[in-house]
PDB file of N, CA and C in Angstrom:
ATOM      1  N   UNK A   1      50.550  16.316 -51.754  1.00  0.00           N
ATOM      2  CA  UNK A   1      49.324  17.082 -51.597  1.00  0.00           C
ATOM      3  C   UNK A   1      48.864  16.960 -50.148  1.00  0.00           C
ATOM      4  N   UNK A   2      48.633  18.169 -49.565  1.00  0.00           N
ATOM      5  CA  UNK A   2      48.109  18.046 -48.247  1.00  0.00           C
ATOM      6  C   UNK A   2      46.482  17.978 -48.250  1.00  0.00           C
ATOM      7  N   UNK A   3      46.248  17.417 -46.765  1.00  0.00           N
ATOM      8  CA  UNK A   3      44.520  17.298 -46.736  1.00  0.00           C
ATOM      9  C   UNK A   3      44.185  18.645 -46.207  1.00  0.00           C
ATOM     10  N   UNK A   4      43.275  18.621 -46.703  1.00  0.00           N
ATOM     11  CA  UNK A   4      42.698  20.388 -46.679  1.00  0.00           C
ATOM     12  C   UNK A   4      42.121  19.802 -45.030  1.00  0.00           C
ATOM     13  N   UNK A   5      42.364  21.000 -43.832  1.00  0.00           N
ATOM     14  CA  UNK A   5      41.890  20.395 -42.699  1.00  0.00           C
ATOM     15  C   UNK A   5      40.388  21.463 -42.211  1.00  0.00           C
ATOM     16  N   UNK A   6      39.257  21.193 -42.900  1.00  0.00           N
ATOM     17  CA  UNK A   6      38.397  22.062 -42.464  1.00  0.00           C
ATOM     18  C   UNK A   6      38.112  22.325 -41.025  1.00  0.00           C
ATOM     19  N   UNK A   7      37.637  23.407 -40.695  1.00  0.00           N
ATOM     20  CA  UNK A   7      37.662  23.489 -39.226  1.00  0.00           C
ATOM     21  C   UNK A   7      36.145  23.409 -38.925  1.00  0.00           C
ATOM     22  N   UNK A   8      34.898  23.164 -39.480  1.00  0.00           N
ATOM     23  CA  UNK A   8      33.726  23.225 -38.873  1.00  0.00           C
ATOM     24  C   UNK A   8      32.946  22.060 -40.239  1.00  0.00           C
ATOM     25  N   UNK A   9      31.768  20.977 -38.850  1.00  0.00           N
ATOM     26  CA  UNK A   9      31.264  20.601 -39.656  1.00  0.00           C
ATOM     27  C   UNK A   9      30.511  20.623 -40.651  1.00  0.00           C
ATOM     28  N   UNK A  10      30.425  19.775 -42.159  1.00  0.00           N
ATOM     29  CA  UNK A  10      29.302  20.193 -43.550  1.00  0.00           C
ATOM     30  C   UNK A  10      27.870  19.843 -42.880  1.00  0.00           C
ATOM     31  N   UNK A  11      27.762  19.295 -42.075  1.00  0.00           N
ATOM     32  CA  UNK A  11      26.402  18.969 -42.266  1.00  0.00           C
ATOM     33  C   UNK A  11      25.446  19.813 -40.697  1.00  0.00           C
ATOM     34  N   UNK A  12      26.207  19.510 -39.784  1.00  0.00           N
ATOM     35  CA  UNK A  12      25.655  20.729 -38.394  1.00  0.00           C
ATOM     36  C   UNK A  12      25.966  22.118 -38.552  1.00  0.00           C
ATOM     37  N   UNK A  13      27.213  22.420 -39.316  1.00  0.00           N
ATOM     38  CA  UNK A  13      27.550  23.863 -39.355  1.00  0.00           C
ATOM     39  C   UNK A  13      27.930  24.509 -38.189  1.00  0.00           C
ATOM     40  N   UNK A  14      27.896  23.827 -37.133  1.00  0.00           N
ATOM     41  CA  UNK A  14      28.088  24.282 -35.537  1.00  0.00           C
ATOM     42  C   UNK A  14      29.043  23.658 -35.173  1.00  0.00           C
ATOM     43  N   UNK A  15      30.092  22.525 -35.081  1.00  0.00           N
ATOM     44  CA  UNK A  15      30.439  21.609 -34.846  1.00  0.00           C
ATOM     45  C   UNK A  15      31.986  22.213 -35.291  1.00  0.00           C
ATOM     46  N   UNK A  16      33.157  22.797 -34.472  1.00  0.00           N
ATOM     47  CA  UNK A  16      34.287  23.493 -34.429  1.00  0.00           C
ATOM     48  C   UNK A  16      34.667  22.315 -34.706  1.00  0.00           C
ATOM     49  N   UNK A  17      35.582  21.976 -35.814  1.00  0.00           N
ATOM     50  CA  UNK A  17      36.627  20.876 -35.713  1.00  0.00           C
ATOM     51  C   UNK A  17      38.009  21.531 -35.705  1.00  0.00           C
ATOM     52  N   UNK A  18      38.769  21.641 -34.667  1.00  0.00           N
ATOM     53  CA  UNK A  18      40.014  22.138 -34.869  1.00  0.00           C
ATOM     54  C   UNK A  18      40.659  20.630 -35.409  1.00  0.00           C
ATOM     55  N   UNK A  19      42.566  21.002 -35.365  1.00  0.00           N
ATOM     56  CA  UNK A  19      42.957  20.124 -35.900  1.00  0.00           C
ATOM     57  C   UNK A  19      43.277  18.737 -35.223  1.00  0.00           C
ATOM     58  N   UNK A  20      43.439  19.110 -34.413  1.00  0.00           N
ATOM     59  CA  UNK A  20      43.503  18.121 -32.882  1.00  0.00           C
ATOM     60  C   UNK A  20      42.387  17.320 -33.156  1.00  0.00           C
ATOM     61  N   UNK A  21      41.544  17.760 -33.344  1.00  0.00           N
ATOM     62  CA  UNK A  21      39.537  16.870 -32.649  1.00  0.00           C
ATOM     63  C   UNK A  21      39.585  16.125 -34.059  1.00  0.00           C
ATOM     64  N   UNK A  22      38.767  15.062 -33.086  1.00  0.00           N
ATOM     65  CA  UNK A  22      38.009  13.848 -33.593  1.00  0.00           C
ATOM     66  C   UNK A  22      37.330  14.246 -34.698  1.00  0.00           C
ATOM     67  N   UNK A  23      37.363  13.894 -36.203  1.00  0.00           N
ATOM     68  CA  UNK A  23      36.415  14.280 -37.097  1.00  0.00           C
ATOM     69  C   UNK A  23      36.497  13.019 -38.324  1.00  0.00           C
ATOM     70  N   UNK A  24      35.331  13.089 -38.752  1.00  0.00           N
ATOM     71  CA  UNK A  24      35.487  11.900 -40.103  1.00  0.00           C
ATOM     72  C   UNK A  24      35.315  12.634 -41.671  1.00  0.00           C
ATOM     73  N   UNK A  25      35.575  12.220 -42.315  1.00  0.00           N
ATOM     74  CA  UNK A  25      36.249  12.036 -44.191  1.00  0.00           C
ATOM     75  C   UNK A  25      36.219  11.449 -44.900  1.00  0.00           C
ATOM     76  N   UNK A  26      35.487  11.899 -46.090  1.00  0.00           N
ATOM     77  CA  UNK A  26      35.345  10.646 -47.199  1.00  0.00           C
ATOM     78  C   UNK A  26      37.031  11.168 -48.162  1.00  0.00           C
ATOM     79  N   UNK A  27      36.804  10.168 -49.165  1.00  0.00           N
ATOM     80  CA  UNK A  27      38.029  10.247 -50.003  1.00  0.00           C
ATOM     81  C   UNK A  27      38.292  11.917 -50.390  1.00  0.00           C
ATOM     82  N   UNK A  28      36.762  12.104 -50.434  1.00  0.00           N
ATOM     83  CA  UNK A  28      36.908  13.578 -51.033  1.00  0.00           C
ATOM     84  C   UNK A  28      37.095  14.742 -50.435  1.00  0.00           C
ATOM     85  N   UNK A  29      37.665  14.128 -48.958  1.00  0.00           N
ATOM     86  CA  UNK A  29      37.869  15.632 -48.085  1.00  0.00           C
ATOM     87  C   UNK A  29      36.443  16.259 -47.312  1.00  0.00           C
ATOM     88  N   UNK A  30      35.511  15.712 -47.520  1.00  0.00           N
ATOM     89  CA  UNK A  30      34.198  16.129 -47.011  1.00  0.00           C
ATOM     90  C   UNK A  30      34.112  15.969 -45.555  1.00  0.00           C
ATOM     91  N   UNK A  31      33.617  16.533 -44.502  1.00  0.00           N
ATOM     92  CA  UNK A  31      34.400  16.651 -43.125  1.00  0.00           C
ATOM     93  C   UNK A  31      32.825  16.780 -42.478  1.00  0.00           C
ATOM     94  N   UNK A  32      32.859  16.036 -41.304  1.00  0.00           N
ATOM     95  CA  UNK A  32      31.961  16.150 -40.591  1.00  0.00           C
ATOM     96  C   UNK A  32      32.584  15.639 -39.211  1.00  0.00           C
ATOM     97  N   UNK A  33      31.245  16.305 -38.247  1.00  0.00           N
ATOM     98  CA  UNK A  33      31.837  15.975 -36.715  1.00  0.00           C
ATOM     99  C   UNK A  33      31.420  14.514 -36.712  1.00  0.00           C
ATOM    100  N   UNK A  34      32.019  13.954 -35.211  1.00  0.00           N
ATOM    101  CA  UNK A  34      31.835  12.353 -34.952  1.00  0.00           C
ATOM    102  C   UNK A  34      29.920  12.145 -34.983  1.00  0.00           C
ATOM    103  N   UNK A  35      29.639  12.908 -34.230  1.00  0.00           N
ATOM    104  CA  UNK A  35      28.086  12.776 -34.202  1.00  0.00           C
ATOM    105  C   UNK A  35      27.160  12.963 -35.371  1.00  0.00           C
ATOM    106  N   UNK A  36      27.651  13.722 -35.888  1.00  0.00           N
ATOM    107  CA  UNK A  36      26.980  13.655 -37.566  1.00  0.00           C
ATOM    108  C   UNK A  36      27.484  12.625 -38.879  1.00  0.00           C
ATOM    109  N   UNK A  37      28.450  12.503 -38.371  1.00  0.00           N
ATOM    110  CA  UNK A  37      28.936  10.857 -38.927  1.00  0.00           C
ATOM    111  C   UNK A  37      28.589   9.865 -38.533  1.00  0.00           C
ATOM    112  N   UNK A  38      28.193   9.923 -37.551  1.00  0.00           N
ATOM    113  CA  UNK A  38      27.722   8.341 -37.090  1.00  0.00           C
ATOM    114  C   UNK A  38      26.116   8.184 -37.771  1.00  0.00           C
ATOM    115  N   UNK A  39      25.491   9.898 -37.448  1.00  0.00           N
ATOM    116  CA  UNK A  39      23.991  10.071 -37.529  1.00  0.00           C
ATOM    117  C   UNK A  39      23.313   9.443 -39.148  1.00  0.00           C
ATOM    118  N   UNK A  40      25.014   9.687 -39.496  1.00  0.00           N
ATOM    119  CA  UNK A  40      25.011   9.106 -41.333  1.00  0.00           C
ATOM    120  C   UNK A  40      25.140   7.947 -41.604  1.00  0.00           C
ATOM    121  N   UNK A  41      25.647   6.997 -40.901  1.00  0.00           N
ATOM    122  CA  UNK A  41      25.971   5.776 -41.058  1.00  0.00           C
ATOM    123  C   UNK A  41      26.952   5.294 -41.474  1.00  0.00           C
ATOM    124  N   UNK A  42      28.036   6.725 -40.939  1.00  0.00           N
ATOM    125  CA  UNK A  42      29.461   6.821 -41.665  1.00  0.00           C
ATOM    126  C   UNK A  42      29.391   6.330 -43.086  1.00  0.00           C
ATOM    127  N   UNK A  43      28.319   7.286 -43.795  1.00  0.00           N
ATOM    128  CA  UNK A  43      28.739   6.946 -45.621  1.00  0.00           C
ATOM    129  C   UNK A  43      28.291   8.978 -45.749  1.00  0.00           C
ATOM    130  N   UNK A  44      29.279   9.036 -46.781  1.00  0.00           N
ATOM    131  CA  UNK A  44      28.867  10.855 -47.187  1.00  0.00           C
ATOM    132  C   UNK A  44      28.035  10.623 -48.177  1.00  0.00           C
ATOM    133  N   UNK A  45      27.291  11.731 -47.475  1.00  0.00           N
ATOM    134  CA  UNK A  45      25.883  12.562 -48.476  1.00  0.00           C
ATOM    135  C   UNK A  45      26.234  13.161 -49.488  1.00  0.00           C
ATOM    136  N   UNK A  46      27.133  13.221 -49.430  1.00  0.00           N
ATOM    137  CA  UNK A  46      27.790  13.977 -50.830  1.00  0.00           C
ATOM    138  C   UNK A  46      28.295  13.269 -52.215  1.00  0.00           C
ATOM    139  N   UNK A  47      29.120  11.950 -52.068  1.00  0.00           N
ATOM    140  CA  UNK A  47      29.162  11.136 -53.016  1.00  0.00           C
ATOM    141  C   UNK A  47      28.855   9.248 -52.700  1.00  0.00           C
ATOM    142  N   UNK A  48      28.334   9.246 -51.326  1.00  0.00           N
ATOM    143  CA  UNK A  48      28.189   8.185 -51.158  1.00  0.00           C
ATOM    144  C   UNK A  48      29.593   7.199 -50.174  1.00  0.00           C
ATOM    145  N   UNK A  49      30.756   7.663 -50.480  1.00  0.00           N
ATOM    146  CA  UNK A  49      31.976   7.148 -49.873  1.00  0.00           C
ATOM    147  C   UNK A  49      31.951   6.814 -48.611  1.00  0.00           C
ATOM    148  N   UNK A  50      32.909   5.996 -48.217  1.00  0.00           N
ATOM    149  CA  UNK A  50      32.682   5.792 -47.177  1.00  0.00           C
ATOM    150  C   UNK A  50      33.285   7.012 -46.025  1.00  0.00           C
ATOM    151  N   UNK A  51      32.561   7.389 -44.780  1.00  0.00           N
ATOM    152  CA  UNK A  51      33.418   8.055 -43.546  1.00  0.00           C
ATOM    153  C   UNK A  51      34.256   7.691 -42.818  1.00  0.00           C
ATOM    154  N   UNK A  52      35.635   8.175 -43.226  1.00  0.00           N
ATOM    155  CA  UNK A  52      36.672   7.337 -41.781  1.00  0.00           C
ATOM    156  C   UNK A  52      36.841   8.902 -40.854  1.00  0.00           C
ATOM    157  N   UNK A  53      37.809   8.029 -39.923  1.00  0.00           N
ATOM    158  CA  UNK A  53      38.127   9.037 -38.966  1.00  0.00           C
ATOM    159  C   UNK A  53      39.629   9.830 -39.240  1.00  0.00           C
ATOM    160  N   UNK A  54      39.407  11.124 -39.523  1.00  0.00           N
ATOM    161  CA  UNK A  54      40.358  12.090 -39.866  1.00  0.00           C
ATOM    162  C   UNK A  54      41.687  12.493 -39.299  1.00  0.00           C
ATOM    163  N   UNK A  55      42.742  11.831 -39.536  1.00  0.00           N
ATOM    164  CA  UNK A  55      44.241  11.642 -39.057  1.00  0.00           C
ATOM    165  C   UNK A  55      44.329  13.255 -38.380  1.00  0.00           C
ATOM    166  N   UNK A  56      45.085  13.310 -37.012  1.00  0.00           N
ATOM    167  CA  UNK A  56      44.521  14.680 -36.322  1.00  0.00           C
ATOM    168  C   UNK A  56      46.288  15.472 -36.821  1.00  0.00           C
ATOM    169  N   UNK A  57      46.727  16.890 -36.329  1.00  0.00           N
ATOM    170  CA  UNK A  57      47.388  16.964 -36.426  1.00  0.00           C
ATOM    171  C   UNK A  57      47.776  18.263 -35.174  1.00  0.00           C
ATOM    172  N   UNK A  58      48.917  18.744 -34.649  1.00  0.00           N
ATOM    173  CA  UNK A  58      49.172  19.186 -33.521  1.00  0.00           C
ATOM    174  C   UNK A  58      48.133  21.401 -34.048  1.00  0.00           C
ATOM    175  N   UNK A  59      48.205  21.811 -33.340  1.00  0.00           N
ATOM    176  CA  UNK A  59      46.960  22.910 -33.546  1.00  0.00           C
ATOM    177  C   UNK A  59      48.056  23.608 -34.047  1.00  0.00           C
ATOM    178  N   UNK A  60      47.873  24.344 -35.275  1.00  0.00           N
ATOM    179  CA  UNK A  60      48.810  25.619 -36.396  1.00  0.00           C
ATOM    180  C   UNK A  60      49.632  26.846 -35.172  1.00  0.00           C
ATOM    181  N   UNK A  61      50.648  27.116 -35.055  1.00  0.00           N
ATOM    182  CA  UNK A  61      51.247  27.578 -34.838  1.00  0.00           C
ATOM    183  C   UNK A  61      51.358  29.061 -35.093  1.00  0.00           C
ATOM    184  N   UNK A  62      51.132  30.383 -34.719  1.00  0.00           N
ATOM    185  CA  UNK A  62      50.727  31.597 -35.513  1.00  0.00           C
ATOM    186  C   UNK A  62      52.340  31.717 -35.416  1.00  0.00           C
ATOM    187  N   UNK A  63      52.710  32.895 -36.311  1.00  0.00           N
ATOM    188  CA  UNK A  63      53.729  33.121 -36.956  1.00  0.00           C
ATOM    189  C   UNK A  63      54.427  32.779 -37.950  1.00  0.00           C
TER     190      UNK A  63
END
């Protein structure tokens, strides 16, 4: 199963996360930028879990 790689943060809505950039994740895939993760206390608003930092991966390739 792959991690779904959202590209913008849940909680600023402004916050481009391509796949490359710095972003954090609870177990459940819930995605926020570094600054709104920290602003959280790296725990999600959503189920409580903890926020790590989101394994990056090289930017999608068109074709």
């Amino acid at each position: 199963m792959a991690l779904e790689m959202r590209d913008v943060c849940e909680r600023c809505e402004t916050a481009k996360l391509p796949w490359d950039a710095a972003a954090r994740i609870c177990s459940y895939e819930c995605t926020f930028c570094v600054p709104c993760g920290e602003a959280m206390g790296e725990v999600c608003p959503n189920c409580g879990g903890e926020l790590v930092a989101r394994p990056t991966r090289a930017p999608q390739q068109a074709g």
